[in-house]
Protein backbone atom coordinates (compact mmCIF):
# COMPACT_ATOMS: atom_id res chain seq x y z
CA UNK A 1 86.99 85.88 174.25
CA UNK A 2 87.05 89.22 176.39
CA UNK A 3 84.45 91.70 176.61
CA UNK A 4 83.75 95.13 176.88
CA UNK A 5 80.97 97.78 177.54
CA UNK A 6 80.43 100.61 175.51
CA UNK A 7 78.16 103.20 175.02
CA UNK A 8 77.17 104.38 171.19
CA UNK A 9 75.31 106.86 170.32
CA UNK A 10 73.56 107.67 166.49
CA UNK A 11 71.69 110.80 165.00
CA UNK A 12 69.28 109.93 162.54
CA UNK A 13 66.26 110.10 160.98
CA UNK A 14 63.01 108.82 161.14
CA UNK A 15 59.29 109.21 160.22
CA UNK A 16 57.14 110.76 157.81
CA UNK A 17 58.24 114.23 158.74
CA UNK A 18 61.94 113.40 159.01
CA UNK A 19 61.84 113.79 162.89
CA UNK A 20 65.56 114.05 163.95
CA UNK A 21 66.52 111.53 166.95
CA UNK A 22 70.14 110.85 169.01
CA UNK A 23 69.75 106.97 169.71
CA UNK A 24 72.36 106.02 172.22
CA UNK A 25 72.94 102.39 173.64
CA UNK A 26 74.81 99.69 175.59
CA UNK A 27 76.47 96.90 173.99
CA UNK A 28 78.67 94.46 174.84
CA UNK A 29 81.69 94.82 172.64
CA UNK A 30 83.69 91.37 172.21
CA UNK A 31 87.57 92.12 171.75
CA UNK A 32 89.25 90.97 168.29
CA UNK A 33 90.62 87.24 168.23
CA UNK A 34 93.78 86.49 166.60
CA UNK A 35 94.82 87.06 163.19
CA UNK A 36 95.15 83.73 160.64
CA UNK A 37 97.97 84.37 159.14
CA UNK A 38 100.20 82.76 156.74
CA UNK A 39 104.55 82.31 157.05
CA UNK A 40 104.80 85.58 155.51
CA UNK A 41 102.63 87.45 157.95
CA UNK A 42 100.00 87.78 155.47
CA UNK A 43 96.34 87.32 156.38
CA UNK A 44 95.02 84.66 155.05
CA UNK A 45 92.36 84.27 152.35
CA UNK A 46 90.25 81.09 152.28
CA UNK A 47 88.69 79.91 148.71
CA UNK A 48 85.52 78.29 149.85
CA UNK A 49 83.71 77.75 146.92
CA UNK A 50 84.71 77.81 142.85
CA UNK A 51 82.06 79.26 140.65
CA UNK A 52 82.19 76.25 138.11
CA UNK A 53 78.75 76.32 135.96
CA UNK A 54 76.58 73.93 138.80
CA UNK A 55 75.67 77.00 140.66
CA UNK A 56 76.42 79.24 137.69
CA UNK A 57 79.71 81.61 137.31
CA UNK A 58 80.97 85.30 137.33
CA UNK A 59 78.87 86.19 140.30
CA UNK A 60 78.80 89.96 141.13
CA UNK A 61 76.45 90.38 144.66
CA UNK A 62 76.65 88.49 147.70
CA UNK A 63 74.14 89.13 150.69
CA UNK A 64 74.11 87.20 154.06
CA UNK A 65 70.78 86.39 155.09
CA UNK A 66 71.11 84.36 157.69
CA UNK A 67 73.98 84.08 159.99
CA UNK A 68 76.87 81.72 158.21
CA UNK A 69 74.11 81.43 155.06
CA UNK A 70 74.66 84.00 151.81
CA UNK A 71 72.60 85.00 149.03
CA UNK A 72 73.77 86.69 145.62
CA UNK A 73 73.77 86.33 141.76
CA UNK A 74 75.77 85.21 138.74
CA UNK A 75 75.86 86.47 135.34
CA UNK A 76 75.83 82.58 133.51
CA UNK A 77 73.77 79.59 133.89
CA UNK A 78 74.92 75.92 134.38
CA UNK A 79 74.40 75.81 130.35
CA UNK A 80 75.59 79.34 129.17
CA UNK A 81 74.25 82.86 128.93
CA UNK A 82 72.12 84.16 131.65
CA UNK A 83 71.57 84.50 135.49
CA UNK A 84 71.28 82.50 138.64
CA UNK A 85 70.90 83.10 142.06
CA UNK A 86 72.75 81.13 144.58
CA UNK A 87 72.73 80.31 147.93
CA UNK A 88 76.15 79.68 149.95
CA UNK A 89 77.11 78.81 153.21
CA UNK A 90 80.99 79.83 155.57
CA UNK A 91 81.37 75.71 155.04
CA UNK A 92 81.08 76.37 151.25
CA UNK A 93 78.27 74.58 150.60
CA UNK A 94 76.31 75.89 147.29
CA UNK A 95 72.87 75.29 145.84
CA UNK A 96 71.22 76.90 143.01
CA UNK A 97 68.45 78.65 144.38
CA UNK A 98 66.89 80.21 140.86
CA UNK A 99 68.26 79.72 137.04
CA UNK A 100 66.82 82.24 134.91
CA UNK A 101 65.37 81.90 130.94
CA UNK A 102 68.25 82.59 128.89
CA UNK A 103 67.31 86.28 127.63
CA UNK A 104 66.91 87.22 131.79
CA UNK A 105 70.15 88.60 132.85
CA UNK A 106 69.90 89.91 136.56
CA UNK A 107 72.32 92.92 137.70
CA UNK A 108 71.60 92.49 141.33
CA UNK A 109 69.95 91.43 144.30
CA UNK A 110 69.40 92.69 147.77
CA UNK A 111 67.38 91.14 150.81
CA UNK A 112 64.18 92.86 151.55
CA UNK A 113 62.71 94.01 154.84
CA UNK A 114 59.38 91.69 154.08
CA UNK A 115 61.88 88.22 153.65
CA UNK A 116 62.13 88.15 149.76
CA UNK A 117 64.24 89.55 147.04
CA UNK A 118 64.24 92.61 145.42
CA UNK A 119 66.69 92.73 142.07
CA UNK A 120 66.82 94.85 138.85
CA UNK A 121 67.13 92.86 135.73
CA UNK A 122 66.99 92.25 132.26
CA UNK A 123 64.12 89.79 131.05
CA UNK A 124 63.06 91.17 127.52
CA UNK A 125 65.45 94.04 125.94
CA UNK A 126 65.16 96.87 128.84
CA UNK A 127 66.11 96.61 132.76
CA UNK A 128 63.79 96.52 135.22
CA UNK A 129 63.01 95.37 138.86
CA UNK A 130 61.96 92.32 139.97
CA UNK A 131 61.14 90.61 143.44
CA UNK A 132 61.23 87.06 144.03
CA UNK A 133 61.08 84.93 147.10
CA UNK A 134 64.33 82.96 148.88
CA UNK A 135 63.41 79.52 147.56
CA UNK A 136 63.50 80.61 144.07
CA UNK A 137 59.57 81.18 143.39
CA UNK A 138 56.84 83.37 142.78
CA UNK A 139 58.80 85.72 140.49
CA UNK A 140 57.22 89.22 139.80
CA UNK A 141 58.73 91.28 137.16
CA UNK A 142 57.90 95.42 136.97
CA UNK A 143 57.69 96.70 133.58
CA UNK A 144 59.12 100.26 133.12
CA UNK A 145 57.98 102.80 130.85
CA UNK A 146 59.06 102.35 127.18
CA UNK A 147 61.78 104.91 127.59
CA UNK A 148 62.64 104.18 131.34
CA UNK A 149 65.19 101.93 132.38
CA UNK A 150 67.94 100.87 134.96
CA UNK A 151 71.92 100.27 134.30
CA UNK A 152 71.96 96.65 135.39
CA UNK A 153 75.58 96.33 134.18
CA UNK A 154 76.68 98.08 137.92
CA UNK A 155 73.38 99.38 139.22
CA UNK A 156 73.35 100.55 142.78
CA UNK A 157 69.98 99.65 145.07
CA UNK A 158 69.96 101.54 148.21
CA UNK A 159 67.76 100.17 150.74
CA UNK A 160 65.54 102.26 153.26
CA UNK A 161 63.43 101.36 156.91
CA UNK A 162 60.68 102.01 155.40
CA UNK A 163 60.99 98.75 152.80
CA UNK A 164 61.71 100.65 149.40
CA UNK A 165 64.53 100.62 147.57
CA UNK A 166 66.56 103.94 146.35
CA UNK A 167 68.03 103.98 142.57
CA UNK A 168 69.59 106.01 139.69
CA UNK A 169 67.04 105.11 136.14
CA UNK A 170 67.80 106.04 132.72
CA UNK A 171 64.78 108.04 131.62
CA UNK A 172 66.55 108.22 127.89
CA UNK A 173 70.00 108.27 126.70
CA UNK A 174 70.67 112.12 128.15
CA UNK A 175 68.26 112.38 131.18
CA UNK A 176 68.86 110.34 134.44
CA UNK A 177 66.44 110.01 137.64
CA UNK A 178 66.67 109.90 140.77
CA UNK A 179 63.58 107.79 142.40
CA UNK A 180 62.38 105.53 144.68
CA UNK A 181 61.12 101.77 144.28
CA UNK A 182 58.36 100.44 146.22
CA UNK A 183 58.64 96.33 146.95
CA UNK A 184 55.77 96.40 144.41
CA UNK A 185 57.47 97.99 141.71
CA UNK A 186 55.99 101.33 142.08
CA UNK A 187 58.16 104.61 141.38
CA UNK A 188 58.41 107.82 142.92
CA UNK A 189 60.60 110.27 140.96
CA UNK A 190 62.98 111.62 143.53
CA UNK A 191 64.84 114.54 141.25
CA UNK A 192 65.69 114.44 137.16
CA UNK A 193 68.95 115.55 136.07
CA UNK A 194 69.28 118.36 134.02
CA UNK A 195 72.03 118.45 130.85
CA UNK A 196 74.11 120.84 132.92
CA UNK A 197 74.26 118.66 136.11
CA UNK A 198 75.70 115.78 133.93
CA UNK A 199 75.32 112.31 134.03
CA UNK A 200 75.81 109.88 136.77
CA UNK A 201 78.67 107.75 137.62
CA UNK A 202 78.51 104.20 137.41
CA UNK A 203 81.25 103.01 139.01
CA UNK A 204 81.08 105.40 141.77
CA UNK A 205 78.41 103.95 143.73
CA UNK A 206 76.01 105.97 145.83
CA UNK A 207 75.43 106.22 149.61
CA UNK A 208 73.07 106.93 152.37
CA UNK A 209 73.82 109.47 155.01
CA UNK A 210 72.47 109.02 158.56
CA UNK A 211 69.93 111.72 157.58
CA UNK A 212 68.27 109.93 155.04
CA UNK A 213 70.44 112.12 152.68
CA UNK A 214 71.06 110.54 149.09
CA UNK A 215 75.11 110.60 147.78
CA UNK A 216 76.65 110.15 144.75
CA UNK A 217 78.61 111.59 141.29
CA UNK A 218 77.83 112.17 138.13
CA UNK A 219 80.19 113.39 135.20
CA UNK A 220 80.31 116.70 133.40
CA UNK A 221 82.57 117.30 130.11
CA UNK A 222 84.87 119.09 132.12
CA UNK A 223 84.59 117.55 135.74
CA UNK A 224 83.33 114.87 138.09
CA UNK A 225 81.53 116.06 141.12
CA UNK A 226 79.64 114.83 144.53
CA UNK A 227 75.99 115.27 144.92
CA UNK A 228 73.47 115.22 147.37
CA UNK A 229 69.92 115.10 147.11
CA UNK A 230 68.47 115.72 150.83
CA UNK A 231 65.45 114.21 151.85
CA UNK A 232 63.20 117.03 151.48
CA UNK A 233 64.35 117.10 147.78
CA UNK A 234 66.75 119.77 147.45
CA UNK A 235 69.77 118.98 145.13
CA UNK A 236 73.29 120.12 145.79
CA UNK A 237 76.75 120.22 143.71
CA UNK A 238 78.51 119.33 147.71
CA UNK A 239 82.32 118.77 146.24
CA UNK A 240 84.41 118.53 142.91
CA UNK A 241 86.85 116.09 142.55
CA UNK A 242 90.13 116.23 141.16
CA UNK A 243 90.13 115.80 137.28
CA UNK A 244 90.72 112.61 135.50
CA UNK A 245 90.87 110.44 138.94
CA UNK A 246 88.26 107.83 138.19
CA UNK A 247 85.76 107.55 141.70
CA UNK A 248 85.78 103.57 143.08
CA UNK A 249 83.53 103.66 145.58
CA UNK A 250 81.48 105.77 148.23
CA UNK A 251 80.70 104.47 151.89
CA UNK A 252 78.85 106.55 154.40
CA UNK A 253 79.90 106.26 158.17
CA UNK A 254 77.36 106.33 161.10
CA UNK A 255 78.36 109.83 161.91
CA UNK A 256 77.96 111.33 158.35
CA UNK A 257 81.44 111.17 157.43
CA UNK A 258 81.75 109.63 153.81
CA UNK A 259 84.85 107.90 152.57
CA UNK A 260 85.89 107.01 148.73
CA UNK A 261 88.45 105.68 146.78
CA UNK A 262 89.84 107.43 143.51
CA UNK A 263 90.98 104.60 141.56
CA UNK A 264 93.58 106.49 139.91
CA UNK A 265 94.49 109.34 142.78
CA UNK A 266 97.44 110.23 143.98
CA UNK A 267 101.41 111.46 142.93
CA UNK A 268 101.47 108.12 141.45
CA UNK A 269 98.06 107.95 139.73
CA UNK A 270 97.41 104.28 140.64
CA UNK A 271 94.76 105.46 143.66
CA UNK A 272 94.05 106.90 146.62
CA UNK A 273 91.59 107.14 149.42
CA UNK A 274 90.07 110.19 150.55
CA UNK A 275 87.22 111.25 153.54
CA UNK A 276 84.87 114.20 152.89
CA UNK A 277 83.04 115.78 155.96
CA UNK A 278 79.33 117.37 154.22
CA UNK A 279 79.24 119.35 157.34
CA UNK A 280 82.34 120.92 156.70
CA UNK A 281 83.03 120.92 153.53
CA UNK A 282 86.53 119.37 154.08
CA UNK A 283 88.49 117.39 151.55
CA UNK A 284 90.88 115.10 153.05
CA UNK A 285 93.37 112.80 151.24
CA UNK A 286 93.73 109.87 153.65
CA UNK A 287 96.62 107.61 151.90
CA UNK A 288 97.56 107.08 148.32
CA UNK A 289 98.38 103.60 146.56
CA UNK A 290 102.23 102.50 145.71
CA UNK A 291 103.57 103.25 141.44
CA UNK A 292 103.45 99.00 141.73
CA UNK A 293 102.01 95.91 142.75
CA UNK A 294 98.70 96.93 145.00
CA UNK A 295 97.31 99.46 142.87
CA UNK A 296 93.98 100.74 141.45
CA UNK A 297 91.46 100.45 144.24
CA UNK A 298 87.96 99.13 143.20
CA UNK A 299 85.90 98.65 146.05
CA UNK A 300 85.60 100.05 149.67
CA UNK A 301 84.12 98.40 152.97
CA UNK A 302 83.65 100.05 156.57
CA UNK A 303 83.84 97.48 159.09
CA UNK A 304 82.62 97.08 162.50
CA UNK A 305 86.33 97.73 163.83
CA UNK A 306 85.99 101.16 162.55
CA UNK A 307 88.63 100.69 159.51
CA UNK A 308 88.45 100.65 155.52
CA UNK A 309 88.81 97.62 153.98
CA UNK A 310 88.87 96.83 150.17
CA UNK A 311 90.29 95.20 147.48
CA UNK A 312 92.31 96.74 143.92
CA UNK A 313 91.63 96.11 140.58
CA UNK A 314 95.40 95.16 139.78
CA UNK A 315 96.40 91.78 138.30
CA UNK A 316 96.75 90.42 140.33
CA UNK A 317 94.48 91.81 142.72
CA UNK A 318 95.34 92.63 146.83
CA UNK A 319 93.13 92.97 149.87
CA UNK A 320 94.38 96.63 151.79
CA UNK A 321 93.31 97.70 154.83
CA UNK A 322 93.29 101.45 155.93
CA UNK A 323 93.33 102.37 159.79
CA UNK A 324 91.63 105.55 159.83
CA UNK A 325 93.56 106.58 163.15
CA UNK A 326 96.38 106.32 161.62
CA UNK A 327 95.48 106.67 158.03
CA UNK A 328 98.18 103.72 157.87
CA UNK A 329 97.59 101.52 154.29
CA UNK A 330 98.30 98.18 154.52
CA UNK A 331 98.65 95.10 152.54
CA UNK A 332 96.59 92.64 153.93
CA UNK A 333 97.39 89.42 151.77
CA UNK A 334 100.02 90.01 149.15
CA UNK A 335 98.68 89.16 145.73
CA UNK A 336 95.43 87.01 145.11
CA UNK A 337 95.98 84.83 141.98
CA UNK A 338 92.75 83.15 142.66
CA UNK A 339 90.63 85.51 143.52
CA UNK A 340 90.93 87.87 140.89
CA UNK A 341 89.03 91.65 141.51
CA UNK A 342 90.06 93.21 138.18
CA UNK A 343 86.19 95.01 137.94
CA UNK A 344 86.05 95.10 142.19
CA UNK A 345 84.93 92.14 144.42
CA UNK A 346 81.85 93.01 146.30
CA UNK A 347 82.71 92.06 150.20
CA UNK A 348 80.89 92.74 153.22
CA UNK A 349 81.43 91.79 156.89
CA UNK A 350 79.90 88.47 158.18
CA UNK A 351 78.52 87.95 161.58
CA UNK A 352 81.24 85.84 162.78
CA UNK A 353 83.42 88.51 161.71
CA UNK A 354 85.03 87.54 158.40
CA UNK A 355 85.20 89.71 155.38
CA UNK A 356 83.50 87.38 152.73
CA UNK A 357 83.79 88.24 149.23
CA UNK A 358 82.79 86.76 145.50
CA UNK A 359 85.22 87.86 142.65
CA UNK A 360 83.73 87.61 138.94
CA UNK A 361 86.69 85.67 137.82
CA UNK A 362 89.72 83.37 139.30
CA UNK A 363 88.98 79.93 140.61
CA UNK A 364 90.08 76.58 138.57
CA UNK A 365 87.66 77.63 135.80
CA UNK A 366 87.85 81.24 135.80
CA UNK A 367 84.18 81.37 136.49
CA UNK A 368 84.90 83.03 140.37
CA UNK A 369 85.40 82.25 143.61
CA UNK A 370 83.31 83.03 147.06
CA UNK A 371 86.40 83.77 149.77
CA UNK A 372 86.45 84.64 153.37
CA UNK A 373 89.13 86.67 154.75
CA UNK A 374 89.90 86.00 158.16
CA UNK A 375 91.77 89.52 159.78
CA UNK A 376 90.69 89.35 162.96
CA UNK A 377 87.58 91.34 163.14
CA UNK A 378 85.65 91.05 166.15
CA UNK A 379 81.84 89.43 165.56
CA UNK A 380 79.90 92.67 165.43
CA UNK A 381 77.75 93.89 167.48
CA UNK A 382 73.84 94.61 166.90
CA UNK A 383 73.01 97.79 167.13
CA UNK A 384 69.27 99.94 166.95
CA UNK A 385 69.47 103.07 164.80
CA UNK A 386 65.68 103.87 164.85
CA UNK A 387 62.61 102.03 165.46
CA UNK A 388 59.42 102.79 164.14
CA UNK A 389 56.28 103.42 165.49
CA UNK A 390 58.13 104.95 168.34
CA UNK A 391 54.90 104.72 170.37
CA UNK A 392 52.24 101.91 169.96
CA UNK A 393 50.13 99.62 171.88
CA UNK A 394 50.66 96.30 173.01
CA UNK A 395 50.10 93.63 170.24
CA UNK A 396 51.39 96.53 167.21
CA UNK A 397 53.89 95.47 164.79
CA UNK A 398 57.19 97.69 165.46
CA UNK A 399 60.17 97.91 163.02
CA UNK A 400 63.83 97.94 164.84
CA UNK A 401 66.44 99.48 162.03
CA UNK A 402 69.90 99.44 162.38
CA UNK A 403 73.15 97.00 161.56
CA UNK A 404 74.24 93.91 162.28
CA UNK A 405 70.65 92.27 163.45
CA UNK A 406 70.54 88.88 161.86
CA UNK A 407 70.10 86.31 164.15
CA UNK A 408 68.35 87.94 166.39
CA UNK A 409 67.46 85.92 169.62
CA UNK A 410 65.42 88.11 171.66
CA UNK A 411 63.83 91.33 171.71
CA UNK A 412 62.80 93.06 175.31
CA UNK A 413 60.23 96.31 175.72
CA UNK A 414 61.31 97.84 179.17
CA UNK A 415 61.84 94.37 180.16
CA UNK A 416 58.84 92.24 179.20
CA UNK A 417 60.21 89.65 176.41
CA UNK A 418 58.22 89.81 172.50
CA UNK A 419 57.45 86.25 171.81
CA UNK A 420 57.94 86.47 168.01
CA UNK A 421 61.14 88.52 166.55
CA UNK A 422 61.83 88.32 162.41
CA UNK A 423 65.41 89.31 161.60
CA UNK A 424 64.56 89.61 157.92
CA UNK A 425 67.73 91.49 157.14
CA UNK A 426 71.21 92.56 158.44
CA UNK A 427 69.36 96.01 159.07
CA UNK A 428 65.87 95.14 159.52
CA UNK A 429 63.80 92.85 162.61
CA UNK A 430 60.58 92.99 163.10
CA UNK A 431 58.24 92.05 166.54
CA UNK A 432 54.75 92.72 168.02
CA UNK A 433 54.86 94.97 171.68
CA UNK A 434 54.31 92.15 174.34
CA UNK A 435 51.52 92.06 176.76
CA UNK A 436 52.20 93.39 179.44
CA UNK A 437 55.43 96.14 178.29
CA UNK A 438 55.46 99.14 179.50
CA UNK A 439 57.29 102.45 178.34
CA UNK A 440 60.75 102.10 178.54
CA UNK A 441 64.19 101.01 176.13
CA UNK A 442 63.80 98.34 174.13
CA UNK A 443 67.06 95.70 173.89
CA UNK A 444 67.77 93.50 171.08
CA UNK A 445 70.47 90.52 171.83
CA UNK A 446 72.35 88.56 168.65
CA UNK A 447 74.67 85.51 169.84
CA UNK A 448 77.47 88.72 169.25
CA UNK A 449 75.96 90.85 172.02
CA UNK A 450 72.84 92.92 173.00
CA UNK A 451 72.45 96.22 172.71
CA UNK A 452 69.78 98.76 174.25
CA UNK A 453 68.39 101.67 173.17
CA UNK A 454 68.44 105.41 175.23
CA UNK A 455 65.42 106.26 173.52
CA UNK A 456 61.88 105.02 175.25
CA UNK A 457 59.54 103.52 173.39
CA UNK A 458 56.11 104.65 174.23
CA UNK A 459 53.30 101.94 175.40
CA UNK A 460 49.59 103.81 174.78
């Protein structure tokens, strides 16, 4: 495989004061290998594991962890209702990592910056969050208040740097928060909805810009529009949508720009894709979805290559791809009779490259499938979008933020090698400043590249 050097460059966040940095780095970039593809020069999509009841079935999150090893959650238990969580490997190889009592449903799971599990679920009439460890144990449910709780059937958990988790709760049936979750449960309101503003969207998911700046919809009785809540708390009514379109999905790219899918946009009202600049205020319709066969997009993925990837909600269900130089749409596999997305199947990028996905249905049994789609995506690369303390003495504990992390073989300060470096998520590594470092970049290298920071990082 070829390689390349490149030079990337961030603005973010960071810090209690919401200090605004430009990160820039090297990384080696490797070039895309070739695309698997079947006789009619459709990528191919691998089944590699069939939800059947032994790991549970309907699954509806899927995390990698590790690189090649994935974590998520079903919806049923080998014997009926309830909720698992799984762990699954690129070979297909499943084990049941956690079966829940039968009245605990979970809505989702997400890694955590500290090595466990952080979820929100269901274990005695009202939704709440929960935090358990990888190997199934040492379960901690947090109780809500008696009128507080969180929409497990398609809640949305948006993790920070700083370890908590961002969410939408139901405070009662009319009035919706905004807050943030502690690993230990606690809550800090963020904003509360007032009848005017609406209520939010669901489906829509939410997003988090490079600025720490919190996206998403809610729905009025006579429109649906996109919101921001900064991170200094001020709320804003940013953009309304057209009427009756039905929002699919929100992503946020590294340089603000966030893209979404209207599930039933366009002339011919089966969906379209769209990009909205919050700097500019600009509306753009990128492509729109064909009166038949791939129709109704459900969910949306940005991947490393710098494209849109996703899958529709049609039966049967398609994998599309949208180059955003272009703003060409294409059909990546025809239709998926297995792998069935009719409510959206939650995909992300793996580190080898793939797009690996889990659909709630399909599969011999109906009970879902975990896939990998093979389009020939570069591995991508690591790269550092903040690290925190930015100054610290030797022996300190320093947090490196950014994407595409796991894996993590080494970690230099100006040089001088750590001697202990946790990738405990995609986004998140931790190590101690060696003996020895002095001031200076600090370079992180994955078995997909290294990449090196403009920034210093201060030695006292």
């Amino acid at each position: 495989m070829r390689t390349l050097r490149s030079r990337i460059c961030i603005r973010l966040s960071s810090g209690p004061r919401r200090t605004l940095v430009t990160l820039c780095g090297a990384a080696l970039l490797a070039l895309a290998p070739a695309v698997a593809q079947d006789a009619s020069g459709k990528v191919t999509v691998k089944v590699l594991y069939i939800f059947n009841g032994a790991v549970g079935s309907t699954p509806n999150t899927i995390n990698e962890v590790y690189p090649g090893k994935f974590i998520g959650n079903t919806t049923e238990t080998p014997t009926g209702y309830g909720s698992t969580i799984f762990s699954v490997t690129e070979a297909g190889d499943a084990s049941l990592v956690y079966q829940a009592p039968a009245l605990f449903s979970i809505g989702t799971i997400l890694p955590a910056i500290n090595g466990q599990l952080f979820g929100v679920g269901n274990p005695v009439g009202s939704h709440n969050f929960f935090t358990i460890n990888r190997k199934g144990s040492d379960l901690k449910v947090y109780q809500l208040g008696s009128n507080e709780t969180v929409d497990s059937s398609y809640p949305w958990l948006v993790p920070s740097p700083s370890g908590d988790f961002y969410a939408v709760m139901v405070v009662t049936s009319t009035q919706y928060e905004i807050v943030r979750v502690a690993f230990d449960g606690k809550i800090q309101v963020l904003y509360t909805f007032t009848s005017s503003e609406g209520t939010p969207d669901r489906y829509a998911g939410v997003a988090m810009g490079p600025e720490g700046d919190f996206y998403g919809f809610n729905d009025t009785s006579t429109n649906q529009y996109l919101y921001k809540l900064s991170h200094t708390g001020t709320f804003t009514r940013v953009f309304t949508l057209p009427s009756g379109h039905g929002n699919a999905g929100l992503v946020a790219a590294p340089d603000g720009t966030l893209y979404g899918a209207l599930g039933n946009g366009g002339p011919n009202k089966t969906g379209s894709i769209y990009k909205f600049s919050p700097t500019t205020g600009q509306y753009t319709t990128l492509a729109t979805f064909p009166k038949t066969g791939m129709t109704y997009p459900a969910t949306l993925l940005l991947a490393d290559d710098g494209n849109l990837y996703g899958n529709t909600s049609s039966l049967p269900s398609y994998l599309f791809r949208l180059d955003l130089a272009t703003n060409q749409l294409e059909d990546l596999t025809g239709p998926l009779y297995s792998e069935s997305c009719d409510f959206g199947c939650p995909m992300l990028q793996g580190s080898d490259g793939k797009i690996y996905g889990v659909s709630t249905d399909g599969g011999s049994g109906g009970g879902g499938v975990f896939f990998s789609v093979d389009a020939g995506l570069p591995p991508p690369q690591p790269v550092i979008q903040l690290f925190s303390p930015m100054q610290a003495s030797a022996g300190a504990r320093v947090e490196l933020w950014g994407s595409n992390l796991l894996g993590a073989t080494s970690v230099t300060f100006d040089g001088i090698p750590c001697t202990n470096v946790l990738a405990s998520t995609s986004q998140s590594v931790f190590v101690n400043v060696p003996e020895g470092a002095t001031s200076g970049p600090i370079t992180i290298a994955t078995p997909n590249g290294s990449f090196t920071t403009q920034e210093s990082f201060t030695v006292q």
